[in-house]
Protein backbone atom coordinates (compact mmCIF):
# COMPACT_ATOMS: atom_id res chain seq x y z
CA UNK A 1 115.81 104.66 94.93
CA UNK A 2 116.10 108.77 94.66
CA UNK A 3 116.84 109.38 91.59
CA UNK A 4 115.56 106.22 89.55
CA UNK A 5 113.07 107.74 86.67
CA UNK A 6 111.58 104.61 84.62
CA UNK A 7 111.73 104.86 80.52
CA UNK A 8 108.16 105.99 81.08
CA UNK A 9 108.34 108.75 83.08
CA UNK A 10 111.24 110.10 80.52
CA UNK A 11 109.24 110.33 77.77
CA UNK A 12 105.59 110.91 79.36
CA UNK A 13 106.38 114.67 78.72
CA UNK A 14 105.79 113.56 74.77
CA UNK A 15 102.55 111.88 75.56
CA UNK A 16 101.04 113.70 77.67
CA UNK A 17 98.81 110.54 78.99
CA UNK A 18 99.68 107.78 81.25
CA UNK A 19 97.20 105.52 79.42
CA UNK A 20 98.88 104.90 76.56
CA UNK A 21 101.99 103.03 79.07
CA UNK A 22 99.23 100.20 79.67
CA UNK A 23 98.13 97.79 77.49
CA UNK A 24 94.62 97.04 77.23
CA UNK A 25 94.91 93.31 77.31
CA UNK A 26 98.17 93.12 79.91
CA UNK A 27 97.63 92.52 82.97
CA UNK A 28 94.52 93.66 84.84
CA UNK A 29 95.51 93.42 88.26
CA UNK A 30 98.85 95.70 87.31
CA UNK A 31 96.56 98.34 85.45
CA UNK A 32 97.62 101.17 87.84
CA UNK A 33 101.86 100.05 87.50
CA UNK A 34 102.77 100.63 83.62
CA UNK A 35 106.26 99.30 84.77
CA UNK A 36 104.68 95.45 85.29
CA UNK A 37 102.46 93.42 82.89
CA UNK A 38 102.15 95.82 80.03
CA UNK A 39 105.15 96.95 77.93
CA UNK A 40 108.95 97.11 78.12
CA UNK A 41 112.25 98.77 76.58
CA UNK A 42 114.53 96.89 74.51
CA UNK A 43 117.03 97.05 77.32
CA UNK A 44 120.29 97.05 74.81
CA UNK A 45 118.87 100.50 73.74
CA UNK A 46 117.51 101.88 77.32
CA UNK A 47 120.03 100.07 79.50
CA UNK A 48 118.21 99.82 83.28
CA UNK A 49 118.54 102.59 85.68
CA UNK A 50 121.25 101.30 87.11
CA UNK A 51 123.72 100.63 84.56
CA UNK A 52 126.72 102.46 83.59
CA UNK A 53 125.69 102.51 79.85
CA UNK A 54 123.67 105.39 78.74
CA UNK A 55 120.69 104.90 76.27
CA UNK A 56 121.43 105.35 73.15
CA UNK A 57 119.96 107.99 70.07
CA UNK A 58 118.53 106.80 67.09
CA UNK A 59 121.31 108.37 65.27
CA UNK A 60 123.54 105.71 67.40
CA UNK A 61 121.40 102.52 65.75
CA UNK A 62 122.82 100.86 62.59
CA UNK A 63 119.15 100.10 61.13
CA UNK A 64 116.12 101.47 63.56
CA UNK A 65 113.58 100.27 61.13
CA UNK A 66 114.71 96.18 61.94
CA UNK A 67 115.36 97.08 65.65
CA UNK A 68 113.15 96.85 68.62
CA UNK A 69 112.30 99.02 70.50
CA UNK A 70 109.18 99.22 72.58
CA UNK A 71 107.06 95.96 72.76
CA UNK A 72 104.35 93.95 74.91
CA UNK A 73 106.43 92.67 78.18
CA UNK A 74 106.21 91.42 81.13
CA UNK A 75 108.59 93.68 82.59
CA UNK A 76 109.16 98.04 82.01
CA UNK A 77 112.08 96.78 79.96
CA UNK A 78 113.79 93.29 78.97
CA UNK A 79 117.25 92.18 77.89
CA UNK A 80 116.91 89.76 74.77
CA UNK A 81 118.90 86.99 77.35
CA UNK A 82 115.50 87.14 79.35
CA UNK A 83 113.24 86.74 76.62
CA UNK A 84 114.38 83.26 75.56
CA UNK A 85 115.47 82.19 79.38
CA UNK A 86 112.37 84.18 81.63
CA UNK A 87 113.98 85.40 84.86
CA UNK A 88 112.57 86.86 88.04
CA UNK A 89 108.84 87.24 88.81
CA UNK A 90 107.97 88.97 85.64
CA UNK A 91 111.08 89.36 83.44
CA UNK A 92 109.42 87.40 80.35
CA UNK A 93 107.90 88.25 76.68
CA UNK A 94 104.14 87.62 76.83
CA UNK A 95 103.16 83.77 76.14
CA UNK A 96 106.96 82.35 77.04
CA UNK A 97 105.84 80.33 79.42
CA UNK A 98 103.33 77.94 76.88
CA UNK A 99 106.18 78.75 73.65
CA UNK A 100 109.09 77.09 76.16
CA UNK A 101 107.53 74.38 77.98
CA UNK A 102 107.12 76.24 81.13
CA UNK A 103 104.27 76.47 83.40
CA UNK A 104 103.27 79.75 85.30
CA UNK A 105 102.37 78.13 88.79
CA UNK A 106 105.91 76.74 88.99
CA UNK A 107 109.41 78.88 89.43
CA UNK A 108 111.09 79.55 86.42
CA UNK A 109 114.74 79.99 86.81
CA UNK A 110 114.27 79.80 90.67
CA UNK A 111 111.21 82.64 90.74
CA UNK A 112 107.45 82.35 91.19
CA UNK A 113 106.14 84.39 88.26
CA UNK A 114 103.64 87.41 89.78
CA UNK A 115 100.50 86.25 90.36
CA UNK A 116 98.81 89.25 88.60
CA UNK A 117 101.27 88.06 85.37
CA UNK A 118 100.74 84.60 85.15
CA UNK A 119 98.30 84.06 82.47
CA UNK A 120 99.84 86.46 80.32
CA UNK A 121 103.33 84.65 80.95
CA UNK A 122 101.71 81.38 79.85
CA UNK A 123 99.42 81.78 76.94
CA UNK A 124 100.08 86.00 76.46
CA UNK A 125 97.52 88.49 74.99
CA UNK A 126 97.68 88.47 71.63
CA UNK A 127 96.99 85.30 70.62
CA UNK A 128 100.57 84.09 71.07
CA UNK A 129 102.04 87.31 69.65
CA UNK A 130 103.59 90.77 70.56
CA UNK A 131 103.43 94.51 69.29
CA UNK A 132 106.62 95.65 68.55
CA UNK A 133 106.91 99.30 68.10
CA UNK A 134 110.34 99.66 65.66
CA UNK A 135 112.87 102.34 66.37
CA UNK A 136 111.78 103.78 63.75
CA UNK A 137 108.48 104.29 65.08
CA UNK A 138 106.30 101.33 63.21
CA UNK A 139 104.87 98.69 65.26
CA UNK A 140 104.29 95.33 63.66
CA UNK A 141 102.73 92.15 65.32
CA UNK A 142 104.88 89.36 65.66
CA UNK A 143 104.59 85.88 66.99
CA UNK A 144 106.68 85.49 70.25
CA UNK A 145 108.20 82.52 69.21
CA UNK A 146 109.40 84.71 66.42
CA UNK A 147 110.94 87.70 68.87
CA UNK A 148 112.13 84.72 71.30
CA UNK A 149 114.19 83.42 68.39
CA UNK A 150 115.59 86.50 67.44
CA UNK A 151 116.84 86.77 71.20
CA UNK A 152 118.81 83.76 70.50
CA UNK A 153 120.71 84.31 67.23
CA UNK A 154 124.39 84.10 67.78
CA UNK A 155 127.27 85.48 66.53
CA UNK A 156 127.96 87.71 64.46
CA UNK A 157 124.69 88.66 64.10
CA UNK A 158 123.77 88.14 68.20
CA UNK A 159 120.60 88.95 69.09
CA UNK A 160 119.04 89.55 66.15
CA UNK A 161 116.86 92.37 65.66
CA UNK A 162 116.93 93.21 69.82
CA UNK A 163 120.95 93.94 68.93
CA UNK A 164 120.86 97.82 67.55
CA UNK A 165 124.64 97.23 66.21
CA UNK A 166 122.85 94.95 63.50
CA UNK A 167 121.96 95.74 59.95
């Protein structure tokens, strides 16, 4: 819609280079669409375009070096709620779909995963792990089982290290 700018496009003036918004190993098919198959926003920091919530600074997390941030996705940005329960047709964390017992050329949650995304749903890119870049800027490989479980810590600690209200 008019108006809609995508975490990419905000922060392209930084880069300087659309390349480095797709990952060499996402999806091939989705090469030329950084916002499918390649990497999304931790979407408790950069709440979706349509939400009330504004993004919030660095100076707003409680520990940015133990928070994601940016990571390998199936989607331009992911709620943690969606990376243990994969939604939609590419709302998932890379290799979900072999990690939770779910297979790619079925629905999931009532959707057909995107035929460009499908392998990397299932078995991922990095041999069952993500890049995470940290809100603090490092970026650390970790097994998706590992960021999946995060996603499902409960109270008081919810979400783990997606939550930026978490030490």
């Amino acid at each position: 819609s008019a108006g809609t700018a995508f975490w990419q496009q905000l922060v392209y003036p930084y880069f300087n280079n659309v390349d480095v918004f797709t990952c060499p190993s996402g999806a091939r098919g989705v090469a030329s669409k950084p916002y499918l198959g390649h990497y999304g926003a931790n979407e408790l920091i950069m709440p979706r375009h349509s939400s009330l919530t504004p993004p919030l600074s660095q100076s707003q997390l409680v520990a940015p070096a133990s928070t994601f941030l940016c990571f390998d996705c199936g989607a331009y940005f992911l709620h943690p709620s969606n990376a243990s329960s994969p939604s939609g047709s590419f709302w998932y964390m890379p290799g979900s779909g072999e990690i939770l017992g779910l297979d790619s050329n079925q629905q999931v949650n009532g959707y057909m995963i995107d035929g460009n995304c499908r392998q990397d749903f299932q078995s991922g890119r990095h041999f069952l792990g993500v890049n995470i870049a940290y809100a603090d800027g490092h970026v650390k490989w970790l097994r998706t089982e590992q960021v999946i479980q995060e996603a499902r810590k409960p109270a008081p600690k919810q979400y783990g290290a997606w939550n930026p209200s978490n030490e």
